[in-house]
PDB file of N, CA and C in Angstrom:
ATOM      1  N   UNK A   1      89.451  78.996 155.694  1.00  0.00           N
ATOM      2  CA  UNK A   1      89.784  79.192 154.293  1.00  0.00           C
ATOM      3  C   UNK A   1      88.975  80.343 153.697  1.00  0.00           C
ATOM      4  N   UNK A   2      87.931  80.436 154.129  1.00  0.00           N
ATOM      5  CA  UNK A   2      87.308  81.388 153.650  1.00  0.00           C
ATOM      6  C   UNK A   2      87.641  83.198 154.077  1.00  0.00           C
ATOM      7  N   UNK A   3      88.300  82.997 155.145  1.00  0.00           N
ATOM      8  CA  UNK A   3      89.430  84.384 155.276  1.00  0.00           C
ATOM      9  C   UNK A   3      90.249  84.392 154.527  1.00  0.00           C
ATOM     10  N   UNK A   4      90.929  83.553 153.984  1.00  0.00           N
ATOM     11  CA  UNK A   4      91.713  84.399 152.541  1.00  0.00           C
ATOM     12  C   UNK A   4      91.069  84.669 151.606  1.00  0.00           C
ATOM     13  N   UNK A   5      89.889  84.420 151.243  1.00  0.00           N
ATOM     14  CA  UNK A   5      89.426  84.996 150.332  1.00  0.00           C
ATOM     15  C   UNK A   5      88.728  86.234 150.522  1.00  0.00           C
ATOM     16  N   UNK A   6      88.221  86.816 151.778  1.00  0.00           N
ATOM     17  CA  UNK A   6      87.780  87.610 151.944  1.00  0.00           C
ATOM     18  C   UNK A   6      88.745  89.052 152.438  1.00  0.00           C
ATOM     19  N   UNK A   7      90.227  88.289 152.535  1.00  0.00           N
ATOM     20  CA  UNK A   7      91.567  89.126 152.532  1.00  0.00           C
ATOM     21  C   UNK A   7      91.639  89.621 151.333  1.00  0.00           C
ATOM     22  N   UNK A   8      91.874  88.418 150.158  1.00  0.00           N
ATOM     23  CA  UNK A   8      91.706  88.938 148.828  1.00  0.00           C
ATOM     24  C   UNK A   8      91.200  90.323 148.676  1.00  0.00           C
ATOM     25  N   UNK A   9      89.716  89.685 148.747  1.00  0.00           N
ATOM     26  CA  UNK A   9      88.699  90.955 148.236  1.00  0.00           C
ATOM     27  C   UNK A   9      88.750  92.311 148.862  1.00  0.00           C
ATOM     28  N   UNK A  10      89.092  92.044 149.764  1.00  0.00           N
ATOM     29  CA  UNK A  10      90.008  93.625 150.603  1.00  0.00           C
ATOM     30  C   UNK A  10      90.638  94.156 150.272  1.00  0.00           C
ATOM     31  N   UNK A  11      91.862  93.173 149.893  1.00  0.00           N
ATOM     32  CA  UNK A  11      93.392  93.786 148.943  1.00  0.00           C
ATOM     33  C   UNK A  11      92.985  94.446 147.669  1.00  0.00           C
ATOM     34  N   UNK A  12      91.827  93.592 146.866  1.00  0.00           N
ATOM     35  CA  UNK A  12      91.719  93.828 145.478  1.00  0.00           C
ATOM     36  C   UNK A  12      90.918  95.690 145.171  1.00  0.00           C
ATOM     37  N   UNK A  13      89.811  95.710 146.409  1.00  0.00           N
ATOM     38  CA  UNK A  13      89.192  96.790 146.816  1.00  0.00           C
ATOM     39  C   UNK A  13      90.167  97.883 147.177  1.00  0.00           C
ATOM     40  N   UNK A  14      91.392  97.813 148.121  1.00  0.00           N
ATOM     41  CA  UNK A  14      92.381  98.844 148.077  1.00  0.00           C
ATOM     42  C   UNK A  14      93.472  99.084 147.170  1.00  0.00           C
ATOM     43  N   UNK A  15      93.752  98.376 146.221  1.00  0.00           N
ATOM     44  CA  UNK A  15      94.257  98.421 144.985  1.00  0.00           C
ATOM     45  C   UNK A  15      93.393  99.258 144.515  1.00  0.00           C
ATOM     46  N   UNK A  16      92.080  99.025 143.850  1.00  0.00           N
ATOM     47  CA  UNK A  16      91.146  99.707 143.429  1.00  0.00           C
ATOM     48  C   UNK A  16      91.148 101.117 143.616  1.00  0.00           C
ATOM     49  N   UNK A  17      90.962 100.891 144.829  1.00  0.00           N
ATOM     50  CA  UNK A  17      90.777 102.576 145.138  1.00  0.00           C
ATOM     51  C   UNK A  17      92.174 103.522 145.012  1.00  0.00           C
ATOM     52  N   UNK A  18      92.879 102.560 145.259  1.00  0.00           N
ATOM     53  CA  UNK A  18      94.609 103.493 145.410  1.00  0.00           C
ATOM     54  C   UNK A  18      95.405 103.477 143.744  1.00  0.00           C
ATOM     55  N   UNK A  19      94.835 102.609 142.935  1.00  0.00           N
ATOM     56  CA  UNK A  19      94.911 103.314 141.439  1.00  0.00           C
ATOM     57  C   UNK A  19      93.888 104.408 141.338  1.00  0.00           C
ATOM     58  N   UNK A  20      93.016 104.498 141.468  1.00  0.00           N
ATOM     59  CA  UNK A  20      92.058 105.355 140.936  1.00  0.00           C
ATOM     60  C   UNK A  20      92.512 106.886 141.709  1.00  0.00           C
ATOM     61  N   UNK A  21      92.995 106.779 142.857  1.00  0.00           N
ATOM     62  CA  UNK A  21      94.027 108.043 143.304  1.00  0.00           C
ATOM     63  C   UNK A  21      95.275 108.340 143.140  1.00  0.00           C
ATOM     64  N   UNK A  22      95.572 107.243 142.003  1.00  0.00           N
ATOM     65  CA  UNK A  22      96.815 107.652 141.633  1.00  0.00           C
ATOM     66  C   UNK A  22      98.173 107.166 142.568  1.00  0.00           C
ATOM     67  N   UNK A  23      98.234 106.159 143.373  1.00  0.00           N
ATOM     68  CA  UNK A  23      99.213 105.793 144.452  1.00  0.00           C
ATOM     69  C   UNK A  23      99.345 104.514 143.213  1.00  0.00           C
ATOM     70  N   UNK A  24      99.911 104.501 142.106  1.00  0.00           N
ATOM     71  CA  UNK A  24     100.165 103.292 141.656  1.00  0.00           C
ATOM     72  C   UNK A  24     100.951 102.188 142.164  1.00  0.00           C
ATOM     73  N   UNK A  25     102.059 102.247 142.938  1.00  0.00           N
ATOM     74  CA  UNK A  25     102.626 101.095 143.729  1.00  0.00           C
ATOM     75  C   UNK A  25     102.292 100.615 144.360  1.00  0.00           C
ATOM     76  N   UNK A  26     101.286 101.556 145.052  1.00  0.00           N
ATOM     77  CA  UNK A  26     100.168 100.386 146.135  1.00  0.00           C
ATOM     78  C   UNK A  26      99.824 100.034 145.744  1.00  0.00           C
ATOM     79  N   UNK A  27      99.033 100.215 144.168  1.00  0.00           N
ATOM     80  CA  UNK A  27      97.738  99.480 144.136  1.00  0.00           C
ATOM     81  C   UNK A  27      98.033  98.244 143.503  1.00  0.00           C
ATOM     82  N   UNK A  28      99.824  98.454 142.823  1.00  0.00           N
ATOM     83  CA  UNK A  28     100.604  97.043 142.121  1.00  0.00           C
ATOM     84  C   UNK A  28     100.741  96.449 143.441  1.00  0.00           C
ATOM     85  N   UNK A  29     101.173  96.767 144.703  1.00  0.00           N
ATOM     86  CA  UNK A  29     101.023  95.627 145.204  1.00  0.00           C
ATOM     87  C   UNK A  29     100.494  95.236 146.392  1.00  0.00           C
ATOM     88  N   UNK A  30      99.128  96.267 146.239  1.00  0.00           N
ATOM     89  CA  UNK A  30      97.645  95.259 146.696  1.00  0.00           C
ATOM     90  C   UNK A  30      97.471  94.292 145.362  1.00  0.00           C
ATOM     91  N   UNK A  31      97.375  94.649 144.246  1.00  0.00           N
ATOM     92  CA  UNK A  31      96.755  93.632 143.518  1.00  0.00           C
ATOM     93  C   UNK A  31      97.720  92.341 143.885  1.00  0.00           C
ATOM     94  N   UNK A  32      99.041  92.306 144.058  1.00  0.00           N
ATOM     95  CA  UNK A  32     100.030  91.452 143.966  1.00  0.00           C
ATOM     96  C   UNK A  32      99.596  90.434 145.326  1.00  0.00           C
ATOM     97  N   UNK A  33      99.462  90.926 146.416  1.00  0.00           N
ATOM     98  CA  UNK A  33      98.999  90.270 147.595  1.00  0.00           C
ATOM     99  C   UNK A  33      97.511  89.561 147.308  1.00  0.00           C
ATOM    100  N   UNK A  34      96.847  90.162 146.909  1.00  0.00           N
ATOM    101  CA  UNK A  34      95.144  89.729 146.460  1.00  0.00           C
ATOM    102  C   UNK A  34      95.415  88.459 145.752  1.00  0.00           C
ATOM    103  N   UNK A  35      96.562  88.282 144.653  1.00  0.00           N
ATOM    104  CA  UNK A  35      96.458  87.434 143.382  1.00  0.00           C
ATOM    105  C   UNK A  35      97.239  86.266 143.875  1.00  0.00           C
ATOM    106  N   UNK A  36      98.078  86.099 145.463  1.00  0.00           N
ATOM    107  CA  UNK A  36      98.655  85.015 145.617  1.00  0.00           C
ATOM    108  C   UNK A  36      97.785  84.565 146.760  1.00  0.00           C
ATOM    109  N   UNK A  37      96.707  85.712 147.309  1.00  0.00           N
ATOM    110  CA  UNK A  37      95.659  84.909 148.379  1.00  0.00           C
ATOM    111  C   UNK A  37      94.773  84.081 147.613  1.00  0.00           C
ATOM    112  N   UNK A  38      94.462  84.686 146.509  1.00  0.00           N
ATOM    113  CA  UNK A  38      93.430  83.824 145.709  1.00  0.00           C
ATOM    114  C   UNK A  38      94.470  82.126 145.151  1.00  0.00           C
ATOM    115  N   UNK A  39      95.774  82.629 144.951  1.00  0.00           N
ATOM    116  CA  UNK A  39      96.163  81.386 144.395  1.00  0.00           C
ATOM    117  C   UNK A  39      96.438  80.415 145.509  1.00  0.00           C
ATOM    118  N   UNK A  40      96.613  80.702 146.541  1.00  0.00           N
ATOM    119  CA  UNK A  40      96.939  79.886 147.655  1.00  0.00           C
ATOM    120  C   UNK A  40      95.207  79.309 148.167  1.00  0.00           C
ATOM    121  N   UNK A  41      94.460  80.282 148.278  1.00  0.00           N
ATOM    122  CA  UNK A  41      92.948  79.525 148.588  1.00  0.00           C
ATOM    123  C   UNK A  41      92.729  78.311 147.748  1.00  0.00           C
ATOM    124  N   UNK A  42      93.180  78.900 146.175  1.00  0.00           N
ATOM    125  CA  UNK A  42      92.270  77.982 145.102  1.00  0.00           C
ATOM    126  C   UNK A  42      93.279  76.388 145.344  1.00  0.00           C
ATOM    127  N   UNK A  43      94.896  76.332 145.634  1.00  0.00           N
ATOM    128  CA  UNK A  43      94.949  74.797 145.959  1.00  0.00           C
ATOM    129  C   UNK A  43      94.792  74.499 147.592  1.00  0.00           C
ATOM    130  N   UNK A  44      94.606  75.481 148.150  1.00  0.00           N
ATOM    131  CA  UNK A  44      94.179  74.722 149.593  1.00  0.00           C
ATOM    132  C   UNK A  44      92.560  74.146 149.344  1.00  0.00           C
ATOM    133  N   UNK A  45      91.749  74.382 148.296  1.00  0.00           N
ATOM    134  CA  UNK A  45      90.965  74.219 148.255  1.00  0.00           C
ATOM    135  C   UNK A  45      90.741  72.851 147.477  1.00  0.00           C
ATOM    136  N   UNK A  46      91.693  72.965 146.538  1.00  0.00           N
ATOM    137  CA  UNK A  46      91.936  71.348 145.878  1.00  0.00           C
ATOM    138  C   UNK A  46      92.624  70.163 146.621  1.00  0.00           C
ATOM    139  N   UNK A  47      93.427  70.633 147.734  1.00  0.00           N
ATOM    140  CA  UNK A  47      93.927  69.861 148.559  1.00  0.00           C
ATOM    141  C   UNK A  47      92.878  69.741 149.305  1.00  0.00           C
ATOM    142  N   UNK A  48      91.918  70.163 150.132  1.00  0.00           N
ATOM    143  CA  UNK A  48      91.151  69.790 150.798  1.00  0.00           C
ATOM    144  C   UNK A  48      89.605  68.690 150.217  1.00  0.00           C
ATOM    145  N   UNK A  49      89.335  68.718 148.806  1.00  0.00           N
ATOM    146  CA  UNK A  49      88.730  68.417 148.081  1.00  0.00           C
ATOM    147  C   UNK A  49      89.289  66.702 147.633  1.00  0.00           C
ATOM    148  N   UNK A  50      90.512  67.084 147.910  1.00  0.00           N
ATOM    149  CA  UNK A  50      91.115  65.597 147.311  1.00  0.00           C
ATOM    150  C   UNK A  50      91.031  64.702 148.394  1.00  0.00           C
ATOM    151  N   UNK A  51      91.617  65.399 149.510  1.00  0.00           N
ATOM    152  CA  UNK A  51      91.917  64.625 150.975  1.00  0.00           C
ATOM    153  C   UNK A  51      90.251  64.616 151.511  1.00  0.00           C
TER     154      UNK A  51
END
């Protein structure tokens, strides 16, 4: 579990950098990939918490 979050922070880091050079579609969708790793960690994480 802790590899998707550290996928995240990868995605969110090349978004980053690929707005700031101006590739805006990448960086819409690195952020877009980053924001459903984080949402998928945060209930695998409540599912695992419950169970």
């Amino acid at each position: 579990m802790a590899n998707l979050i550290g996928l995240a922070i990868i995605f969110l880091v090349l978004a980053f950098i690929a707005y700031v050079l101006g590739a805006r579609g990448v960086a819409g969708f690195s952020m877009g990939i980053a924001k459903w790793l984080v949402v998928i960690f945060v209930i695998l994480a409540i599912v695992t918490f419950i169970l």
